[in-house]
N, C-alpha and C. Protein backbone atom coordinates (compact mmCIF):
# COMPACT_ATOMS: atom_id res chain seq x y z
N UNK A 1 -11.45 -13.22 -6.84
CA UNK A 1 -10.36 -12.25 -6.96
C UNK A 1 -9.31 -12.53 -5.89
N UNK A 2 -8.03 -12.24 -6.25
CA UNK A 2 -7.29 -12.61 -5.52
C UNK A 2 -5.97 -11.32 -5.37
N UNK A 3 -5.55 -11.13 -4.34
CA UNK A 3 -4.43 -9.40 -4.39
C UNK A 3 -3.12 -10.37 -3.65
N UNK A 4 -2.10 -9.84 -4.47
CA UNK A 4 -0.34 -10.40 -4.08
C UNK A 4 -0.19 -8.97 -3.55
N UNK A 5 0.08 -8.75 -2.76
CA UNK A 5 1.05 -7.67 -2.53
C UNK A 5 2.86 -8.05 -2.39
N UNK A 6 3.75 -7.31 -3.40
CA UNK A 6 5.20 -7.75 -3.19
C UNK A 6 6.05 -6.08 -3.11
N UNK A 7 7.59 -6.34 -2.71
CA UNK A 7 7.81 -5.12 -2.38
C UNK A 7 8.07 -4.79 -1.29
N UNK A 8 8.12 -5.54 -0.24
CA UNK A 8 8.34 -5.05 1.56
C UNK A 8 10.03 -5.30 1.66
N UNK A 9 10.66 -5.13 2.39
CA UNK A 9 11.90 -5.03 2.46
C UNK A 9 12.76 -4.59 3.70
N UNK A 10 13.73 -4.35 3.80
CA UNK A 10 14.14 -3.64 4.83
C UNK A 10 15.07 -2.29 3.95
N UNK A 11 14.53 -1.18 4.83
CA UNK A 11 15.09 0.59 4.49
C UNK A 11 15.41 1.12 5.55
N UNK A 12 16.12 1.66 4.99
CA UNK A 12 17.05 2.98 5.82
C UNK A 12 16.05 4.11 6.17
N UNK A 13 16.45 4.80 7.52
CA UNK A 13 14.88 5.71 7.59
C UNK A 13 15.62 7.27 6.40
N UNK A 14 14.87 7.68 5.83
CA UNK A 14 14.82 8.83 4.91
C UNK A 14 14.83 8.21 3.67
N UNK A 15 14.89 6.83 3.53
CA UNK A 15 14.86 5.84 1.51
C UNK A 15 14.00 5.79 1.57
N UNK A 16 13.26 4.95 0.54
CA UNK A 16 12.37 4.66 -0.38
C UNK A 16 11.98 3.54 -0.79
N UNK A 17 10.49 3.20 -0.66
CA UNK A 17 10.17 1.61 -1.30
C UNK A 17 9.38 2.04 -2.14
N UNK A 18 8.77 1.03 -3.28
CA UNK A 18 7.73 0.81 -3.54
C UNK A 18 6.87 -0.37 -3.56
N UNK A 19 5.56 -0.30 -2.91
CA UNK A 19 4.79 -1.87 -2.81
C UNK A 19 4.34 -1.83 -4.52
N UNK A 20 3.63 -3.25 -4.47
CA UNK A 20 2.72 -3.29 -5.25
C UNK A 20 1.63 -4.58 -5.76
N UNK A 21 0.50 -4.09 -5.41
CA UNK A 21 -0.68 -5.04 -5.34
C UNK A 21 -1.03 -5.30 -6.46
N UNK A 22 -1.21 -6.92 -7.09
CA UNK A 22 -2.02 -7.15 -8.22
C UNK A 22 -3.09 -8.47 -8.24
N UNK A 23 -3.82 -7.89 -8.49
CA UNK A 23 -5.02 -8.66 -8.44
C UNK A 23 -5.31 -9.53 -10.03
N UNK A 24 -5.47 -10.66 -9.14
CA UNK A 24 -5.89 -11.68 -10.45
C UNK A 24 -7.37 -11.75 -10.42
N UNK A 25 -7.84 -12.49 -11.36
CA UNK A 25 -9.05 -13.03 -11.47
C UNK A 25 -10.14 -12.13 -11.79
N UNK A 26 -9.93 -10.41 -11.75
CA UNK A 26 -11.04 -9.75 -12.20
C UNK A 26 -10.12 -8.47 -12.40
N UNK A 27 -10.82 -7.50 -12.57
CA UNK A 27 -10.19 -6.04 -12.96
C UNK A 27 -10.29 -5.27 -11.96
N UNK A 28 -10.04 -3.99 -12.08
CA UNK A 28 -9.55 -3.44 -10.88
C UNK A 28 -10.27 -1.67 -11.37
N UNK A 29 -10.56 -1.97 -12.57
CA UNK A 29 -11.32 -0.55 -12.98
C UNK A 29 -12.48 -0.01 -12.45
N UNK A 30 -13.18 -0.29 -11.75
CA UNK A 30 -14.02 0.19 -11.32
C UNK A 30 -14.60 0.09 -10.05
N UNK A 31 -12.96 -0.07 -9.59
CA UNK A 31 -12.92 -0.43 -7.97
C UNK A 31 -12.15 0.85 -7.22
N UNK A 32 -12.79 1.17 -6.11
CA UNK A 32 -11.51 1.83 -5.25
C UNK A 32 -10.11 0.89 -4.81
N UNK A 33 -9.23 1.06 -4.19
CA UNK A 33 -8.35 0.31 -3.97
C UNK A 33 -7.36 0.59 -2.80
N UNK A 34 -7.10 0.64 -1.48
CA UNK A 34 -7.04 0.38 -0.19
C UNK A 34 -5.44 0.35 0.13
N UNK A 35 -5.03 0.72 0.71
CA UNK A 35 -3.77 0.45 1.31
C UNK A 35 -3.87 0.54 2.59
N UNK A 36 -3.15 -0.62 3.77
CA UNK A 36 -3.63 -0.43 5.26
C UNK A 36 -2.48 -1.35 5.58
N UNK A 37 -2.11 -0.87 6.99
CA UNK A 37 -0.50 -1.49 7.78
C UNK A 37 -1.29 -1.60 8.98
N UNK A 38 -0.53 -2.73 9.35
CA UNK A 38 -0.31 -3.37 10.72
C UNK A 38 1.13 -3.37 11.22
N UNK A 39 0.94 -2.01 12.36
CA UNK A 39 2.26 -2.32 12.85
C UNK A 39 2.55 -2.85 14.19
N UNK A 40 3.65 -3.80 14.41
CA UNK A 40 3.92 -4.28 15.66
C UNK A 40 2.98 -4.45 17.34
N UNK A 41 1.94 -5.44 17.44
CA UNK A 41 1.24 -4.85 18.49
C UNK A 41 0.26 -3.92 18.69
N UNK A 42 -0.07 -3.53 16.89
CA UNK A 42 -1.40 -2.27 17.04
C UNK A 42 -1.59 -2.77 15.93
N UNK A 43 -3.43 -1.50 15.75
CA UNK A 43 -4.09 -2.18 15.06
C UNK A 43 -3.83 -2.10 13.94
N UNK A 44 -5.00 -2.90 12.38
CA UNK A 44 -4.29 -2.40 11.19
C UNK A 44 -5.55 -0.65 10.91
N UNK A 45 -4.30 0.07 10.62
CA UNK A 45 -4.55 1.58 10.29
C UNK A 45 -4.42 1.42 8.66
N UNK A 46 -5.57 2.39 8.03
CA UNK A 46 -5.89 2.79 7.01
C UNK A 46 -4.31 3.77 6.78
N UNK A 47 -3.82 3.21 5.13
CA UNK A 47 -2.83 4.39 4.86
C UNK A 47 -3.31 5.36 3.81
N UNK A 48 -3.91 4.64 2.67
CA UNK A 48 -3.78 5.14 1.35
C UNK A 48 -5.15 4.51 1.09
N UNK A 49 -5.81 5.28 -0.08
CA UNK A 49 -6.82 4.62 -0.89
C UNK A 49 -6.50 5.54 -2.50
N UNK A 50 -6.69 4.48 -3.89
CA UNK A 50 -6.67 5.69 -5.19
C UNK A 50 -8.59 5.10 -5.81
N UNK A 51 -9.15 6.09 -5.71
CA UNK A 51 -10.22 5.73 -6.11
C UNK A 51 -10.65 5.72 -7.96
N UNK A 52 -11.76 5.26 -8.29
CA UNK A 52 -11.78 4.42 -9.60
C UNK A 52 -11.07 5.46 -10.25
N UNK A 53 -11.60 6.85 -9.92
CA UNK A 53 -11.50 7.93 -10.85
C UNK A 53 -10.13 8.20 -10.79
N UNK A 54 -9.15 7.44 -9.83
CA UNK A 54 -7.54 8.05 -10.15
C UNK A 54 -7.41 8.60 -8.67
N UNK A 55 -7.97 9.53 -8.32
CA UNK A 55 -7.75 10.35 -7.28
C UNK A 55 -7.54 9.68 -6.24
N UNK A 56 -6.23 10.06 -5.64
CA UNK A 56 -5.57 9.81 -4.36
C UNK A 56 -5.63 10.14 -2.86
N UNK A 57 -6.00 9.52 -1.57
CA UNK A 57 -6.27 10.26 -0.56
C UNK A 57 -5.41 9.26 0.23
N UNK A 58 -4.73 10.03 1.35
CA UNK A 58 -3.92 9.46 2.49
C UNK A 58 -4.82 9.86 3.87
N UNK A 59 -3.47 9.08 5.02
CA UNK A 59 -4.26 9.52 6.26
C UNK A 59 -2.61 10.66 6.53
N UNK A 60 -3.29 11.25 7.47
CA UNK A 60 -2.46 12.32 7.98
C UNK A 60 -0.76 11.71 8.20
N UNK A 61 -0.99 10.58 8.62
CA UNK A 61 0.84 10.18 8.79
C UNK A 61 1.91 10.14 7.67
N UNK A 62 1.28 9.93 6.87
CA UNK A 62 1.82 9.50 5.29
C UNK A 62 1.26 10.54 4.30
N UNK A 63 0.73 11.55 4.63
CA UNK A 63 0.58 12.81 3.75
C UNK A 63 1.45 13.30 3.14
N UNK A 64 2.06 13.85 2.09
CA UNK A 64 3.53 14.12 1.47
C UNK A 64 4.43 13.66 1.46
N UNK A 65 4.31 12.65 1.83
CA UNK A 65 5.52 11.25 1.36
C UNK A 65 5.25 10.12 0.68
N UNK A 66 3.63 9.79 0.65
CA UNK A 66 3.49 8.52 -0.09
C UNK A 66 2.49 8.91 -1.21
N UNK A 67 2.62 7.86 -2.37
CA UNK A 67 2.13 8.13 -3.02
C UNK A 67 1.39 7.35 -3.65
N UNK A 68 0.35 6.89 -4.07
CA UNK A 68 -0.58 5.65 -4.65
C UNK A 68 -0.92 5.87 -6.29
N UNK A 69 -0.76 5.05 -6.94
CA UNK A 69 -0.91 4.97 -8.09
C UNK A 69 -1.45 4.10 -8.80
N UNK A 70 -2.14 3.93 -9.67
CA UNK A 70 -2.82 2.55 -10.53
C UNK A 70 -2.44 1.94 -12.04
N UNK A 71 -2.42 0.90 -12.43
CA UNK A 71 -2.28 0.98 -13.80
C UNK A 71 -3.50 -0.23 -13.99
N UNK A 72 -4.38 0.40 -14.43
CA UNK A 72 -5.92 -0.60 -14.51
C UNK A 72 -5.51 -1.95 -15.51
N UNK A 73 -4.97 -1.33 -16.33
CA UNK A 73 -4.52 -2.46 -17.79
C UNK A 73 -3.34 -3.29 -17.15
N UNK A 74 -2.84 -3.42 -16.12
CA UNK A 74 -1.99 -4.02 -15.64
C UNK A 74 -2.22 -5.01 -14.04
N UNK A 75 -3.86 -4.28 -14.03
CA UNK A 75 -4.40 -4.91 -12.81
C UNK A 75 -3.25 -4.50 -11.24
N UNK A 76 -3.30 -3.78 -11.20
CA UNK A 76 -2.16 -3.04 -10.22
C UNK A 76 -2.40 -1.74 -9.43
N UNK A 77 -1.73 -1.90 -8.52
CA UNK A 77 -2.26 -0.74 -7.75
C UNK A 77 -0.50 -0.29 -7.01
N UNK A 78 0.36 0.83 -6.98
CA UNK A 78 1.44 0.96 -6.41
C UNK A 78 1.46 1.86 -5.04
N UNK A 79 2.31 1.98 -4.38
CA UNK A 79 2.05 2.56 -2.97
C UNK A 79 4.10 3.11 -3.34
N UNK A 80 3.92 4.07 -3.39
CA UNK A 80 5.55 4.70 -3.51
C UNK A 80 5.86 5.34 -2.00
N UNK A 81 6.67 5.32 -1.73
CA UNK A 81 6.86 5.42 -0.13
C UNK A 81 8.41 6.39 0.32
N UNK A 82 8.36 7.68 0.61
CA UNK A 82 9.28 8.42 0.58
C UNK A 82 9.64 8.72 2.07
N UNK A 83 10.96 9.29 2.11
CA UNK A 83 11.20 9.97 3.49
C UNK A 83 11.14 8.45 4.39
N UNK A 84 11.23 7.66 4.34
CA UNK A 84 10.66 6.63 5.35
C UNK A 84 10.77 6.67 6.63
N UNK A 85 10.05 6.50 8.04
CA UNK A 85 10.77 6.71 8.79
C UNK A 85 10.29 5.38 10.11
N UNK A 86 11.05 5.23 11.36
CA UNK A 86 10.54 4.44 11.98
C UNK A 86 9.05 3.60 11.85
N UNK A 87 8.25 4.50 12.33
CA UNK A 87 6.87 4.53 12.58
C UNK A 87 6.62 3.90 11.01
N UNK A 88 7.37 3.89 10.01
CA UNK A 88 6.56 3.17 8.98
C UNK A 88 6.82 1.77 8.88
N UNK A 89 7.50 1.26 10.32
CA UNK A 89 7.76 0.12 9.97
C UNK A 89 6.05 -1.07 10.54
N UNK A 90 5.84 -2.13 9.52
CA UNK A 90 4.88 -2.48 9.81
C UNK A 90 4.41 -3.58 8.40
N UNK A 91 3.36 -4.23 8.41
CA UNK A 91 3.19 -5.18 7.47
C UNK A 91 2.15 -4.63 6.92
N UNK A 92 2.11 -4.51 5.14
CA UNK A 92 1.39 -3.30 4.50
C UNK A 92 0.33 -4.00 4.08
N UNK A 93 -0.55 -4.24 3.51
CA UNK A 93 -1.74 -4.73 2.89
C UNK A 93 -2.81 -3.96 2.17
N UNK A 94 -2.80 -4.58 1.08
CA UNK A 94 -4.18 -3.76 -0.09
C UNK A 94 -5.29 -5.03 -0.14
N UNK A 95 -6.49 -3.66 -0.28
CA UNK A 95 -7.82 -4.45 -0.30
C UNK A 95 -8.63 -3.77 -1.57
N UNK A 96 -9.37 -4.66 -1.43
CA UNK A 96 -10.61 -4.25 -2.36
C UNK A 96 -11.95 -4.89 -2.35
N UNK A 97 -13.13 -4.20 -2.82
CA UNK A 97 -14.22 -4.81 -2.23
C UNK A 97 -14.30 -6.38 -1.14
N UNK A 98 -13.51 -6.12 -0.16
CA UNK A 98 -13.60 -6.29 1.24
C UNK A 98 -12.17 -8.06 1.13
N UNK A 99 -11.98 -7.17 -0.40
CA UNK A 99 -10.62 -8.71 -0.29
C UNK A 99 -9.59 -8.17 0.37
N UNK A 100 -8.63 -8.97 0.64
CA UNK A 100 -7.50 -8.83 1.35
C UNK A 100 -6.13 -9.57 0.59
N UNK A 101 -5.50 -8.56 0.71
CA UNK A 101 -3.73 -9.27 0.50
C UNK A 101 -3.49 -9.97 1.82
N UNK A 102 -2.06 -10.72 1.33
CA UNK A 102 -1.73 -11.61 2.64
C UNK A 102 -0.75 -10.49 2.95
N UNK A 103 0.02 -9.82 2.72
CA UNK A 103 0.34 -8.32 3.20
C UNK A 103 1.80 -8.45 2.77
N UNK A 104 3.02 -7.80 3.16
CA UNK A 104 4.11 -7.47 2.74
C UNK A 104 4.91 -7.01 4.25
N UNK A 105 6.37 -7.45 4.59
CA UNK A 105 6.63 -6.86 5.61
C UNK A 105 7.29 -5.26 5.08
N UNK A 106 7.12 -4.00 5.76
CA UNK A 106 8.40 -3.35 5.69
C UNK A 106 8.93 -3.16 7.49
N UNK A 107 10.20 -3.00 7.15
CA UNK A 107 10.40 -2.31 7.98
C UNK A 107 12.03 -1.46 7.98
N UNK A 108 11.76 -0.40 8.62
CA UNK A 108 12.28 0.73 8.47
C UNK A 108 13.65 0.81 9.54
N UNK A 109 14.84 1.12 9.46
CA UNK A 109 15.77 0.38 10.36
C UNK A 109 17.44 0.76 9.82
N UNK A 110 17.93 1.15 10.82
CA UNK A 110 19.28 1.52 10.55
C UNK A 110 20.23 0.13 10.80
């Protein structure tokens, strides 16, 4: 299995991205699915996970602004990203059973 993550960019702080991870080589249905940043000089922090069943959980920084989504038949996993602000600047990465993307930069920047 293999995960692209594309989608990093440079934003304005209060816009909007969206990532998005797709995995070749196997399916993605009956997997949880991971979102995690590395920002500048620290470690990589857990953001997002949407588990098999759909259901979405964040960590406290990104609570009501981001949003994770799946489309199984499309082998995909999306990370919608609102309000943006400094602190979200950082290189994003999705996993799954213990694979890794090569990651995506964002960063956040007037």
């Amino acid at each position: 299995v293999k995960l692209v993550e594309s989608g990093g960019g440079l934003v304005q702080p209060g816009g909007s991205l969206r990532l998005s991870c797709v995995a070749s080589g196997d399916t993605l249905d009956d997997y949880d699915i991971g979102w995690f940043r590395r920002a500048p000089g620290k470690q990589r922090l857990w953001v997002a996970l949407i588990g098999a069943d759909g259901m979405g959980h964040y960590a406290e920084a990104v609570k009501g602004r981001f949003t994770i989504s799946r489309d199984n038949g499309k082998k995909s996993v999306s990370l919608h990203m609102q309000r943006m602000i400094a602190e979200d600047t950082a290189v994003y990465f999705c996993t799954m059973r213990a694979i890794w993307g090569q990651g995506t930069q964002v960063t956040v920047s007037s």
